[in-house]
C-alpha atoms as a PDB file:
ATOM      1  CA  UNK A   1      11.536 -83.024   3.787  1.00  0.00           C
ATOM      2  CA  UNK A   2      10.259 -80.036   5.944  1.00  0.00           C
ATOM      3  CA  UNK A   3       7.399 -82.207   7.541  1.00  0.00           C
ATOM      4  CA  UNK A   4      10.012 -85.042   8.426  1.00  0.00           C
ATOM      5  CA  UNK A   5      13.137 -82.185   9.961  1.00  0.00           C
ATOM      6  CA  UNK A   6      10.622 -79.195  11.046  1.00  0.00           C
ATOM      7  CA  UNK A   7       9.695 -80.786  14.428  1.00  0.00           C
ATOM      8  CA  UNK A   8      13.596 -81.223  15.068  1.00  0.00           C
ATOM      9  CA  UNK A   9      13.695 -77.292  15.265  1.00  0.00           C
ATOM     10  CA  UNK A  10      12.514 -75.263  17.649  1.00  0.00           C
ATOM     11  CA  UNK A  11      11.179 -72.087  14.985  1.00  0.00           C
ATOM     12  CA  UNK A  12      13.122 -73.665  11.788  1.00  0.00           C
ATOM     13  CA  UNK A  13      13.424 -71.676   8.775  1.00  0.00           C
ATOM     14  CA  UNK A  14      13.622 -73.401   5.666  1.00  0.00           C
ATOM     15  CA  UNK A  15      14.822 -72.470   1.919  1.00  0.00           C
ATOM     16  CA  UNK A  16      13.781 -75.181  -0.702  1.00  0.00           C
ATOM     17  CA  UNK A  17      15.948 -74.792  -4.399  1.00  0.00           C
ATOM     18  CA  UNK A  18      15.037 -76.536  -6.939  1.00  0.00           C
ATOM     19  CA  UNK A  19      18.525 -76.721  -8.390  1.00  0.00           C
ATOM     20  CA  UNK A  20      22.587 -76.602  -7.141  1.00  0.00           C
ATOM     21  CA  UNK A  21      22.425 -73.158  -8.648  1.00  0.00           C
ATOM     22  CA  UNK A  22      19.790 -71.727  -6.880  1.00  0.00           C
ATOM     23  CA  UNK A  23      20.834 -73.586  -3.125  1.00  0.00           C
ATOM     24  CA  UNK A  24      24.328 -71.929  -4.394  1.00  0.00           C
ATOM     25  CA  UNK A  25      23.282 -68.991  -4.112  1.00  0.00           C
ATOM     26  CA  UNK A  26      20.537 -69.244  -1.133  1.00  0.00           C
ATOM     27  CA  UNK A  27      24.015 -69.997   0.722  1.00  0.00           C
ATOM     28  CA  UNK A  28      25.821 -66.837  -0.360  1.00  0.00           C
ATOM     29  CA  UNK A  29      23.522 -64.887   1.390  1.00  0.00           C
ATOM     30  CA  UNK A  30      22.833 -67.309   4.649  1.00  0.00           C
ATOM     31  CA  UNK A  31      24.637 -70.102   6.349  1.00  0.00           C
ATOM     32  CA  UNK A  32      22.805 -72.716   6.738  1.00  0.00           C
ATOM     33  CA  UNK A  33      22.764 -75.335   9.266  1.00  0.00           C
ATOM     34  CA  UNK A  34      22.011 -78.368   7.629  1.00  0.00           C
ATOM     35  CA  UNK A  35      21.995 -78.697   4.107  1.00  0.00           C
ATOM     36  CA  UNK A  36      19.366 -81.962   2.641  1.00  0.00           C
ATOM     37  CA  UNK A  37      20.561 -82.435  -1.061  1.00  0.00           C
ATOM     38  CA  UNK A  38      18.710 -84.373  -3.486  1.00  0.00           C
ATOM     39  CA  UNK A  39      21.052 -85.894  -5.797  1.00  0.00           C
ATOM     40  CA  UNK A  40      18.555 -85.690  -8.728  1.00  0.00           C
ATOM     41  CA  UNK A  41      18.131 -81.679  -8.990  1.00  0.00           C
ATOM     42  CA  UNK A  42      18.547 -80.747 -13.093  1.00  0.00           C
ATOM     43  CA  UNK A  43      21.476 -79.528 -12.511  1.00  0.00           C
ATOM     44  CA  UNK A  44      23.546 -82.082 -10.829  1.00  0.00           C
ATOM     45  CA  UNK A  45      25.391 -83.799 -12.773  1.00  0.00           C
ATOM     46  CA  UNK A  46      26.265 -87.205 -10.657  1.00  0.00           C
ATOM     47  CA  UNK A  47      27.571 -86.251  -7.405  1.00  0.00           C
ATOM     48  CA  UNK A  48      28.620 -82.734  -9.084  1.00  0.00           C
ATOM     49  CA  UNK A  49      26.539 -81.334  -6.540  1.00  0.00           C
ATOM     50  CA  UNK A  50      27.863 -82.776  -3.376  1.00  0.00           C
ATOM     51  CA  UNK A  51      31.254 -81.235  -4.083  1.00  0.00           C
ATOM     52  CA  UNK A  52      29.867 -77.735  -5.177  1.00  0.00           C
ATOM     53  CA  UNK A  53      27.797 -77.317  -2.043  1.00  0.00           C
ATOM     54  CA  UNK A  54      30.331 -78.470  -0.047  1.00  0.00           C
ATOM     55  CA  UNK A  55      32.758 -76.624  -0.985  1.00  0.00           C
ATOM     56  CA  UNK A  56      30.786 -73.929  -0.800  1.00  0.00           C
ATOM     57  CA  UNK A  57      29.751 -74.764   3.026  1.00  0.00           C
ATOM     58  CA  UNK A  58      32.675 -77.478   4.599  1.00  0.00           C
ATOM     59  CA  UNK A  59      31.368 -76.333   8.178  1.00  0.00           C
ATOM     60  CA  UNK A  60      27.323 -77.123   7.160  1.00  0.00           C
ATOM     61  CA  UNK A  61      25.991 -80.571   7.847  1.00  0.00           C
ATOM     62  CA  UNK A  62      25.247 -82.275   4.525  1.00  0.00           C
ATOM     63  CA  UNK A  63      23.161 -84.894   4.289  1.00  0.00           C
ATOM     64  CA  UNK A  64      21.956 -86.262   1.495  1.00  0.00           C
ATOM     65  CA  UNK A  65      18.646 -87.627   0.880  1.00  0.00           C
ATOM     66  CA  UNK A  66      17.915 -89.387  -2.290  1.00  0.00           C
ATOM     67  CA  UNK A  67      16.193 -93.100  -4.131  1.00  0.00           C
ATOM     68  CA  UNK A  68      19.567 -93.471  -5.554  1.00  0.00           C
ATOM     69  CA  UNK A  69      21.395 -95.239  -2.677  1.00  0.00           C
ATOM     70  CA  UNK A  70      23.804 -98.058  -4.575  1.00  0.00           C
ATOM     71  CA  UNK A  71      27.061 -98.869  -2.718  1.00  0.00           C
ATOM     72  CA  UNK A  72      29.145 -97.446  -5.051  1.00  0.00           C
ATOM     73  CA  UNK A  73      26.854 -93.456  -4.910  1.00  0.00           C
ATOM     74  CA  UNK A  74      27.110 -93.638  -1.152  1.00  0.00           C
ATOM     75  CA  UNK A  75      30.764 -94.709  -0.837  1.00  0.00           C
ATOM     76  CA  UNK A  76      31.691 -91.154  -3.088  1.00  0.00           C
ATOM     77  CA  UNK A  77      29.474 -89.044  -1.914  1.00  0.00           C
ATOM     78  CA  UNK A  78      30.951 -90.470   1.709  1.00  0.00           C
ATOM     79  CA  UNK A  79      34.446 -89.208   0.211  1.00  0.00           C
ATOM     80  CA  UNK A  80      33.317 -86.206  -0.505  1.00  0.00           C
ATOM     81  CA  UNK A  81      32.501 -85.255   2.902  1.00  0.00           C
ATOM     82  CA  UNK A  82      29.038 -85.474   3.467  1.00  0.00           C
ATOM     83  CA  UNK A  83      27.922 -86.168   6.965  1.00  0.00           C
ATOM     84  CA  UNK A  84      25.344 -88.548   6.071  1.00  0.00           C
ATOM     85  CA  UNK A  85      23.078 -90.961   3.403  1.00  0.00           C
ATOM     86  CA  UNK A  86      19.078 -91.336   4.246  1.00  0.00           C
ATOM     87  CA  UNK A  87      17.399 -93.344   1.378  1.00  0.00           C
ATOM     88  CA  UNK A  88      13.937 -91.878   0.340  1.00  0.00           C
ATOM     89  CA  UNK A  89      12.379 -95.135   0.929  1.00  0.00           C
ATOM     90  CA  UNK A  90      12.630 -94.243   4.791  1.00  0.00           C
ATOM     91  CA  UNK A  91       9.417 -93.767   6.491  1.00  0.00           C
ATOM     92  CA  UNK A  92       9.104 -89.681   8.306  1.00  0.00           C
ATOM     93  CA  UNK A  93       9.909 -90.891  11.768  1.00  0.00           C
ATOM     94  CA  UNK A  94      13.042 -92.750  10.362  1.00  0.00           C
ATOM     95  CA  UNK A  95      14.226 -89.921   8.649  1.00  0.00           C
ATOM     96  CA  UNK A  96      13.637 -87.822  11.642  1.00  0.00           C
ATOM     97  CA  UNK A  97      15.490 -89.984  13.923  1.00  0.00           C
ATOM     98  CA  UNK A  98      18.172 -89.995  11.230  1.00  0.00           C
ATOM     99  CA  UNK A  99      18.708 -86.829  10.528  1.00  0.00           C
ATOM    100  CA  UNK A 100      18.840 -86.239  14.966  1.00  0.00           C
ATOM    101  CA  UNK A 101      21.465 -88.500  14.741  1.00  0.00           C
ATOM    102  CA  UNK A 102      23.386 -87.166  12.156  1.00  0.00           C
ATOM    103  CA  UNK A 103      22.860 -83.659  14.019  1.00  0.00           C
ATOM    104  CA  UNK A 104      24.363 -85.280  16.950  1.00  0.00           C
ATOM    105  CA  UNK A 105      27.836 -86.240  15.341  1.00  0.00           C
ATOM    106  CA  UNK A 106      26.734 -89.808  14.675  1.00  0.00           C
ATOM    107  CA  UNK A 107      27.691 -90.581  11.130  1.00  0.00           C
ATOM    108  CA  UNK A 108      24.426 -92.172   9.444  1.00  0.00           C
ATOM    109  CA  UNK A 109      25.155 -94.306   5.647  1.00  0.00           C
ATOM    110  CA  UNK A 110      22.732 -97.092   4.566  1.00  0.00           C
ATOM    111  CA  UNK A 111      24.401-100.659   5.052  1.00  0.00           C
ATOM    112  CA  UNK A 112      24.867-102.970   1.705  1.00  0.00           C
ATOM    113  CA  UNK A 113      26.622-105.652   3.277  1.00  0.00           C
ATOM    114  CA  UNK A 114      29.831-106.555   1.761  1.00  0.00           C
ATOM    115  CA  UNK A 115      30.854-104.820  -1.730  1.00  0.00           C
ATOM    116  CA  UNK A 116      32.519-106.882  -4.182  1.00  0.00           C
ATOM    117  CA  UNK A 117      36.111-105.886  -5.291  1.00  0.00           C
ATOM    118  CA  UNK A 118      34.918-103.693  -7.861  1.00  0.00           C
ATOM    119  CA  UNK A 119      32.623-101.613  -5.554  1.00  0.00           C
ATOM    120  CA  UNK A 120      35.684-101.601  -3.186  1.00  0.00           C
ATOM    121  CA  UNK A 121      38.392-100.057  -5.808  1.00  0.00           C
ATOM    122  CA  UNK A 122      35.906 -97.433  -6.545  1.00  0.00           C
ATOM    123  CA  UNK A 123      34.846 -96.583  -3.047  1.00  0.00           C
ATOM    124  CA  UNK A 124      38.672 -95.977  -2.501  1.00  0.00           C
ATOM    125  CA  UNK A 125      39.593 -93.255  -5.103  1.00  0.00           C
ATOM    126  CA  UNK A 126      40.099 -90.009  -3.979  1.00  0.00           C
ATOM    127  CA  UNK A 127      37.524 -87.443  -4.212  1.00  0.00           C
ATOM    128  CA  UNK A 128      39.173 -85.740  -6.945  1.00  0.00           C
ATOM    129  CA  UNK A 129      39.259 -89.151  -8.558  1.00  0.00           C
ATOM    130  CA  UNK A 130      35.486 -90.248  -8.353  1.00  0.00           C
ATOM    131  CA  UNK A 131      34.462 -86.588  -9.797  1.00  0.00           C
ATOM    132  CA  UNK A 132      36.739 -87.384 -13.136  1.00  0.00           C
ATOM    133  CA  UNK A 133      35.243 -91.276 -13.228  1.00  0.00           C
ATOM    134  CA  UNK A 134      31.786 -89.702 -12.576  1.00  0.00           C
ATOM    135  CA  UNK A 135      32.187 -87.514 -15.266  1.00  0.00           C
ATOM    136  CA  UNK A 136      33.472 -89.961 -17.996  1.00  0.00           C
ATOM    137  CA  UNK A 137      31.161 -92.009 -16.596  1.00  0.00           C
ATOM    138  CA  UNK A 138      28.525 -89.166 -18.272  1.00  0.00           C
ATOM    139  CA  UNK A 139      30.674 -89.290 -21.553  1.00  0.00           C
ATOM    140  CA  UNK A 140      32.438 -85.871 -20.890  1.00  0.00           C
ATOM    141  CA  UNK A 141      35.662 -85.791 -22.872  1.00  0.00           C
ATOM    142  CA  UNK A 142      38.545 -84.530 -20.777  1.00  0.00           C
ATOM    143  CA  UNK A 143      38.369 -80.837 -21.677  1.00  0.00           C
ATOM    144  CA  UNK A 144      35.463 -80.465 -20.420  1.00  0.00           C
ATOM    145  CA  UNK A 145      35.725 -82.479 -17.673  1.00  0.00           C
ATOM    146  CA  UNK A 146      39.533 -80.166 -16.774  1.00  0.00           C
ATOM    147  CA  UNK A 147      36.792 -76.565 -17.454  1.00  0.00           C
ATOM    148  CA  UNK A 148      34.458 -77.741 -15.094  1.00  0.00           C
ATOM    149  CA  UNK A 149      36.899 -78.660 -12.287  1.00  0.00           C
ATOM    150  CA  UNK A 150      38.958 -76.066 -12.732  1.00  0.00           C
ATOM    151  CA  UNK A 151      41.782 -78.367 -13.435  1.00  0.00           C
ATOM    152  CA  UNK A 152      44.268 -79.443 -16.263  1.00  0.00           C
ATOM    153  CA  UNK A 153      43.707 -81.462 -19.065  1.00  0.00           C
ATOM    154  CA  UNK A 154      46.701 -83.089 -18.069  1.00  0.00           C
ATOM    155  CA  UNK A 155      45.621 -83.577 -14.518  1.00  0.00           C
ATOM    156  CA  UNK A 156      42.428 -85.181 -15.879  1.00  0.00           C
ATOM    157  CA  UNK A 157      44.647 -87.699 -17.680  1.00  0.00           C
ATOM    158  CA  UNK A 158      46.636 -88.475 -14.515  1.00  0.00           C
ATOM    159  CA  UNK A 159      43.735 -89.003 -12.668  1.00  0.00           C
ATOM    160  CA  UNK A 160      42.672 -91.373 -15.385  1.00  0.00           C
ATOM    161  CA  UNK A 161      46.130 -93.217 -15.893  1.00  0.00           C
ATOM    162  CA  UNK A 162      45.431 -93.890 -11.550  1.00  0.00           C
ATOM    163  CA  UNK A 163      41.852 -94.884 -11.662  1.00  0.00           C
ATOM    164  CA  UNK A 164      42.320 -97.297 -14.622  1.00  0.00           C
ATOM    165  CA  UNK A 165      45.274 -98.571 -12.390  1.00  0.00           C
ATOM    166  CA  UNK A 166      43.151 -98.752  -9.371  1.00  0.00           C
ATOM    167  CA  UNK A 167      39.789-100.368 -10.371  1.00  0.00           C
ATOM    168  CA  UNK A 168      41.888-102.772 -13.464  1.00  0.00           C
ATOM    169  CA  UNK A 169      40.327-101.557 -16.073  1.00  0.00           C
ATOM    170  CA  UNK A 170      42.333-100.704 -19.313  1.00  0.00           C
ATOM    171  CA  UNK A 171      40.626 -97.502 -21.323  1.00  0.00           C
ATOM    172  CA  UNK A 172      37.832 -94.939 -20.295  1.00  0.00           C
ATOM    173  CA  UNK A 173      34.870 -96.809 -21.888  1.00  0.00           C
ATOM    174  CA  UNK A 174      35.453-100.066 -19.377  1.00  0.00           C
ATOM    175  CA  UNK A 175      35.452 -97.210 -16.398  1.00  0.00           C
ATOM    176  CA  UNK A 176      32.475 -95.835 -17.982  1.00  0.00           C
ATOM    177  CA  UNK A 177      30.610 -99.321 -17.755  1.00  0.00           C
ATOM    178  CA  UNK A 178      31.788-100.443 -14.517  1.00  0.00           C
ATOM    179  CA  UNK A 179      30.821 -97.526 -13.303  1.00  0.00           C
ATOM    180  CA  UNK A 180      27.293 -97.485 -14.620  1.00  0.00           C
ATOM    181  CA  UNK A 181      27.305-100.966 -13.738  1.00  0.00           C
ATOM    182  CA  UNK A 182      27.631-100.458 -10.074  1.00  0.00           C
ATOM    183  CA  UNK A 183      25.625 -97.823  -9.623  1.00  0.00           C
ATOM    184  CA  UNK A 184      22.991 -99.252 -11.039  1.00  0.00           C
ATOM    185  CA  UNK A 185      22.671-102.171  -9.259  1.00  0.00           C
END
């Protein structure tokens, strides 16, 4: 990713991390301009580490850069506030030109043509919403899921009652494999 953003720069500096822990803490100490995430670092769980870096840096550009660009990944990292979505399969120059756009205020998400309903119900839950799905997605029960967003159990279950509402599903395991189902396709 530095040989495709460097000549962007004039005199770039660049920090690589290898995981959402160590880029955590890389931005304690600096503010970075532009963040590129991978979505596969060991320690990012889903889109886990969309919302921890950007929480960390709402004023950063985020853009993320990953092989995993399904409709139904893009759409939720879109809600969580990223600036942009470059697939790895892009060639240098088209990442370049992507990422000058994004720097430009031009917001940059791969096309999939039409998403089914499905796709649709999922793209429209609330940030908060698609981290709980995600999770159950991973098989976390809702205790952990409430520890590691800092929430309720009970707001976990509320935000469970509204997504099974919201994408028609009836219990946690036919979220789980709709879910899985979209993103995998």
């Amino acid at each position: 990713m530095q040989l495709a953003v460097a000549p962007i720069f004039e005199n770039p500096e660049f920090e690589s991390a290898s995981t959402i822990s160590q880029a955590s803490t890389f931005m304690l100490a600096r503010s970075p301009r532009l963040i590129l995430l991978d979505l596969s670092l060991p320690d990012a769980d889903g889109l886990d580490g969309v919302y921890r870096l950007r929480a960390q840096r709402p004023n950063a550009t985020l853009v993320v850069i990953s092989g995993r660009d399904d409709q139904i990944t893009v759409a939720l990292a879109r809600s969580l506030g990223i600036d942009g979505f470059i697939s790895k399969s892009q060639s240098l120059t088209d990442i370049q030109r992507l990422v000058r756009s994004i720097l430009a205020g031009e917001p940059v998400f791969p096309s999939h043509g039409e998403p089914g309903p499905a796709a649709c119900a999922i793209a429209a839950l609330t940030p908060a919403q698609g981290r709980v799905l995600a999770a159950v997605a991973t098989g976390k029960l809702n205790k952990q899921i409430a520890f590691e967003l800092g929430v309720s159990e009970s707001t976990v279950k509320s935000h469970l009652f509204t997504i099974f509402k919201k994408i028609g599903v009836l219990n946690r395991t036919q979220a789980s494999l709709l879910f899985s189902h979209l993103t995998e396709t």
